[in-house]
Protein backbone atom coordinates (compact mmCIF):
# COMPACT_ATOMS: atom_id res chain seq x y z
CA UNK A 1 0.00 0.00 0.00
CA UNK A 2 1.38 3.03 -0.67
CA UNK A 3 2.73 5.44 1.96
CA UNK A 4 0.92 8.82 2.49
CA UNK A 5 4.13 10.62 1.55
CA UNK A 6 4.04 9.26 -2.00
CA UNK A 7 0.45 9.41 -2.54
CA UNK A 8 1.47 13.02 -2.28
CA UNK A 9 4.04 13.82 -4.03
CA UNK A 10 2.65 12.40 -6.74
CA UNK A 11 0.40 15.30 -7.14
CA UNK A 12 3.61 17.59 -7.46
CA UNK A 13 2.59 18.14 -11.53
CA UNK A 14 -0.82 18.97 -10.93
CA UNK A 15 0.17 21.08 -8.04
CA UNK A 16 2.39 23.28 -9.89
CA UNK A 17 0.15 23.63 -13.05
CA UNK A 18 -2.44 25.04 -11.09
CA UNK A 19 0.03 27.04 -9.48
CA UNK A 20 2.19 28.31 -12.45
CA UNK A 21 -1.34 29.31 -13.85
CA UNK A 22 -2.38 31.52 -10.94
CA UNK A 23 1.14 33.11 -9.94
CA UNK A 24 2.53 33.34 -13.77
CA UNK A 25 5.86 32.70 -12.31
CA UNK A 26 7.53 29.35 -12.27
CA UNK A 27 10.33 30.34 -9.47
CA UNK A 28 7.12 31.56 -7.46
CA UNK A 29 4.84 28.96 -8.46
CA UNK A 30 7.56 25.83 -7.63
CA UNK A 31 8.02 27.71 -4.07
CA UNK A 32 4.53 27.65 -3.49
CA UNK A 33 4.54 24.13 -4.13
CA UNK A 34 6.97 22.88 -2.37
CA UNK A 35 5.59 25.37 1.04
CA UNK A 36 2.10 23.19 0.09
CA UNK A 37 4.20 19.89 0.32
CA UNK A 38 6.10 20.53 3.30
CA UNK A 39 2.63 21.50 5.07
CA UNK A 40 1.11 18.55 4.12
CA UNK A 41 3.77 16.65 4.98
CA UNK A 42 3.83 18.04 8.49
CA UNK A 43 -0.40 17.73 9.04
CA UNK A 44 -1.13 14.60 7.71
CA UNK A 45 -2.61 13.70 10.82
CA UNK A 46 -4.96 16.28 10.57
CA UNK A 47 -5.49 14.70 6.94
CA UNK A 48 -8.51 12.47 7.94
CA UNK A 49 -9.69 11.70 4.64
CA UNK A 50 -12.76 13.44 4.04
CA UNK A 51 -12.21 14.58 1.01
CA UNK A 52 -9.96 13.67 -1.68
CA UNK A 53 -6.40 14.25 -1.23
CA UNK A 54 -5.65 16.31 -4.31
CA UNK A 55 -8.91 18.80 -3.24
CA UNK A 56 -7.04 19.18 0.27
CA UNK A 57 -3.44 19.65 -0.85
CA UNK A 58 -5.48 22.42 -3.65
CA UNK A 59 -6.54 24.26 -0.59
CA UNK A 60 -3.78 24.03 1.27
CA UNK A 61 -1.63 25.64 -1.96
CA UNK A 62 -4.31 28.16 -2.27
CA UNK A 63 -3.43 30.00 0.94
CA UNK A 64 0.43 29.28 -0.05
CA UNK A 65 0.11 31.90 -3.23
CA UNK A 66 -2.19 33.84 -1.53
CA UNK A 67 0.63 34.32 0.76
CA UNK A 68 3.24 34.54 -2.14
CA UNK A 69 0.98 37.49 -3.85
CA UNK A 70 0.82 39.42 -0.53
CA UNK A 71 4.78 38.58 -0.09
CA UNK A 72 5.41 39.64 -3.24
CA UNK A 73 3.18 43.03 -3.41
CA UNK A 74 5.43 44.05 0.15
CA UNK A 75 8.73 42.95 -1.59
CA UNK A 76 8.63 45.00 -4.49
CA UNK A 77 10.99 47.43 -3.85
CA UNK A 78 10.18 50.73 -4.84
CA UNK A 79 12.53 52.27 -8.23
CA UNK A 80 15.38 54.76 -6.63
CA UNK A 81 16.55 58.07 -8.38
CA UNK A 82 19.63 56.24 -9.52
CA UNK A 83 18.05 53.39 -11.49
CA UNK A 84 16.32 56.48 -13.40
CA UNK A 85 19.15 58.48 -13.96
CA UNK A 86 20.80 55.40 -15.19
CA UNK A 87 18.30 55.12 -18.15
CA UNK A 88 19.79 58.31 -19.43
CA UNK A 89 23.12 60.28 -20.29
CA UNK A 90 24.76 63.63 -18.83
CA UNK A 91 22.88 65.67 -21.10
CA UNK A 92 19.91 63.88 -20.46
CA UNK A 93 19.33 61.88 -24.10
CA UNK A 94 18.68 58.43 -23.65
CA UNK A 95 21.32 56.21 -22.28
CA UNK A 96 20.08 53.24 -24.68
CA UNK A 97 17.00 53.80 -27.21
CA UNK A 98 14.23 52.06 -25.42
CA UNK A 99 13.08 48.58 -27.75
CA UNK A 100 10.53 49.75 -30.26
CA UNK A 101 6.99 47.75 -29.29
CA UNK A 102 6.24 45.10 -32.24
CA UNK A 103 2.53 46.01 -32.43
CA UNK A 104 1.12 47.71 -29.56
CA UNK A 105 -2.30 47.79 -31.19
CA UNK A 106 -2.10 43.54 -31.69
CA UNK A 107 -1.14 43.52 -27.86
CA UNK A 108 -4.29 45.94 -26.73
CA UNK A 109 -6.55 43.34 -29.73
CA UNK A 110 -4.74 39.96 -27.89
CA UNK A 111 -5.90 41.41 -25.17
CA UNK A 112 -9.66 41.89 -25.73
CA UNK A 113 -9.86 38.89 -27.42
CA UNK A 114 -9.02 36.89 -23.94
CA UNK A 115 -11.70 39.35 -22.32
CA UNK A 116 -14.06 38.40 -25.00
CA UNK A 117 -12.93 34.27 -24.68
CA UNK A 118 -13.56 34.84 -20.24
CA UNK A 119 -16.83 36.94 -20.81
CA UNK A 120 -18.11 33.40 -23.01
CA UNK A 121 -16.55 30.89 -20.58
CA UNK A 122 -18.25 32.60 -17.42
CA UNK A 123 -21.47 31.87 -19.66
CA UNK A 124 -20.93 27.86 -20.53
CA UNK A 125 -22.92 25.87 -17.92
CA UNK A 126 -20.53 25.08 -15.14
CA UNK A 127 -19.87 21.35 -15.16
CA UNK A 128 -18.82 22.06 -19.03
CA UNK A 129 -16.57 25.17 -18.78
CA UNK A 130 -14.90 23.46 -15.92
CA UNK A 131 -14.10 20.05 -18.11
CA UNK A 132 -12.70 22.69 -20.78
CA UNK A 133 -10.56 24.54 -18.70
CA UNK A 134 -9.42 21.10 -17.52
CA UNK A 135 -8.40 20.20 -20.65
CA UNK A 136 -6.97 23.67 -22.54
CA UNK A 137 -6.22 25.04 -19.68
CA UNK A 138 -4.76 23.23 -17.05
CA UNK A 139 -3.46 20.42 -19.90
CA UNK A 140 -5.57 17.60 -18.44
CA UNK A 141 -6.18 13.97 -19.55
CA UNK A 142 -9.27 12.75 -20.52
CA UNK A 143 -8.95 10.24 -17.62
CA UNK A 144 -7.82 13.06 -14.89
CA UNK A 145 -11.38 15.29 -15.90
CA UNK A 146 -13.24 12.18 -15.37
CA UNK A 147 -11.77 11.62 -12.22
CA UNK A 148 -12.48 15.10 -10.80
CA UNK A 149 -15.64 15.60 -12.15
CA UNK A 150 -16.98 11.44 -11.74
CA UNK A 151 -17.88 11.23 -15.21
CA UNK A 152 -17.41 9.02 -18.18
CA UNK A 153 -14.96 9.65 -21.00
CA UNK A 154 -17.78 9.65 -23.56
CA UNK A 155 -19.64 11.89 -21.53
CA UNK A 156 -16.39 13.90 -21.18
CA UNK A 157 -16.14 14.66 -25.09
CA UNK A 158 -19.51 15.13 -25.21
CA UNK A 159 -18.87 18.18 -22.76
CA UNK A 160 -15.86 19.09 -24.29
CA UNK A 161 -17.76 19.18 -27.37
CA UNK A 162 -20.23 21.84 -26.38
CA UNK A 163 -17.61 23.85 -24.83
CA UNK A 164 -16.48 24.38 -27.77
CA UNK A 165 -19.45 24.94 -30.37
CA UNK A 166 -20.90 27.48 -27.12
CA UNK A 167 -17.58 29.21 -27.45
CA UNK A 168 -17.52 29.08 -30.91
CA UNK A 169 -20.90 31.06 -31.32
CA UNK A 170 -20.38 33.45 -28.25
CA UNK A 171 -17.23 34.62 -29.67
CA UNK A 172 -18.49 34.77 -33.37
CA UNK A 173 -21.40 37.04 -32.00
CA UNK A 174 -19.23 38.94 -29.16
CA UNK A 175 -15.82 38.77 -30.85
CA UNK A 176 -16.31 38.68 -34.62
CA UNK A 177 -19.28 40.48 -34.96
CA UNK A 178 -20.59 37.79 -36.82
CA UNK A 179 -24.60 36.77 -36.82
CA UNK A 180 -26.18 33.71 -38.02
């Protein structure tokens, strides 16, 4: 049988998937996982089993980068004088030319767009935007969604299959301006 110890560590990838999504740094992301396993480590008595492990070691890593956003948001350290005056020469011309932006107005569009995909997936019913964002967006297996959501793998594609026609429409009516 295995040993409580592996069971969890074996939800290290998940762990820092769902972590690397929510921080958007992997240095920040990896600490906060390994904080989440070295907790768990030290309560599993107070691990009775109630609930599934990987929902309790999610909760416990939910406070961990709540913590790392709030350590992070105090760390910053505020710019000095001399990292401006740095940036520029004695006459006061540019030090180095600053990197010309590729396509600001493709950045600003990029941007909407995700707006525009959130706006349709906050619509989707929610036992079928959460299967999609399983799959696309956390990088889930078909087995792994069925798991968490106790379904079958034909049901699974069916859901996965209206995620994406609903998503489809919303954004050719929200997005692309498109009517049928």
């Amino acid at each position: 049988m295995d040993d409580f110890r592996s069971r969890v560590e074996r939800e290290r990838p998940y762990l820092l998937r769902y972590a690397s999504l929510q921080l958007r740094d992997p240095h920040a992301a990896e600490d906060a996982v390994q904080e989440t396993l070295v907790a768990a480590l030290a309560g599993e008595a107070s691990f009775a089993g109630r609930s599934n492990l990987r929902t309790w070691l999610t909760g416990i890593l939910k406070h961990k980068i709540i913590d790392a956003i709030r350590r992070a948001s105090r760390e910053a350290p505020p710019a000095s004088e001399d990292e401006f005056e740095s940036l520029f020469d004695e006459r006061g011309h540019w030090a180095e030319m600053p990197a010309a932006w590729a396509d600001p107005d493709a950045s600003l569009e990029q941007k909407r767009f995700f707006a525009a995909l959130e706006a349709c997936l906050e619509r989707l019913p929610q036992k079928i935007a959460q299967a999609f964002m399983m799959r696309e967006h956390l990088g889930f297996e078909t087995a792994e969604i069925c798991k968490e959501l106790a379904i079958t793998p034909t049901h699974c594609w069916v859901l996965l299959y209206r995620a994406r026609i609903a998503l489809r429409e919303c954004l050719e009516k929200d997005w692309f301006g498109k009517t049928k």
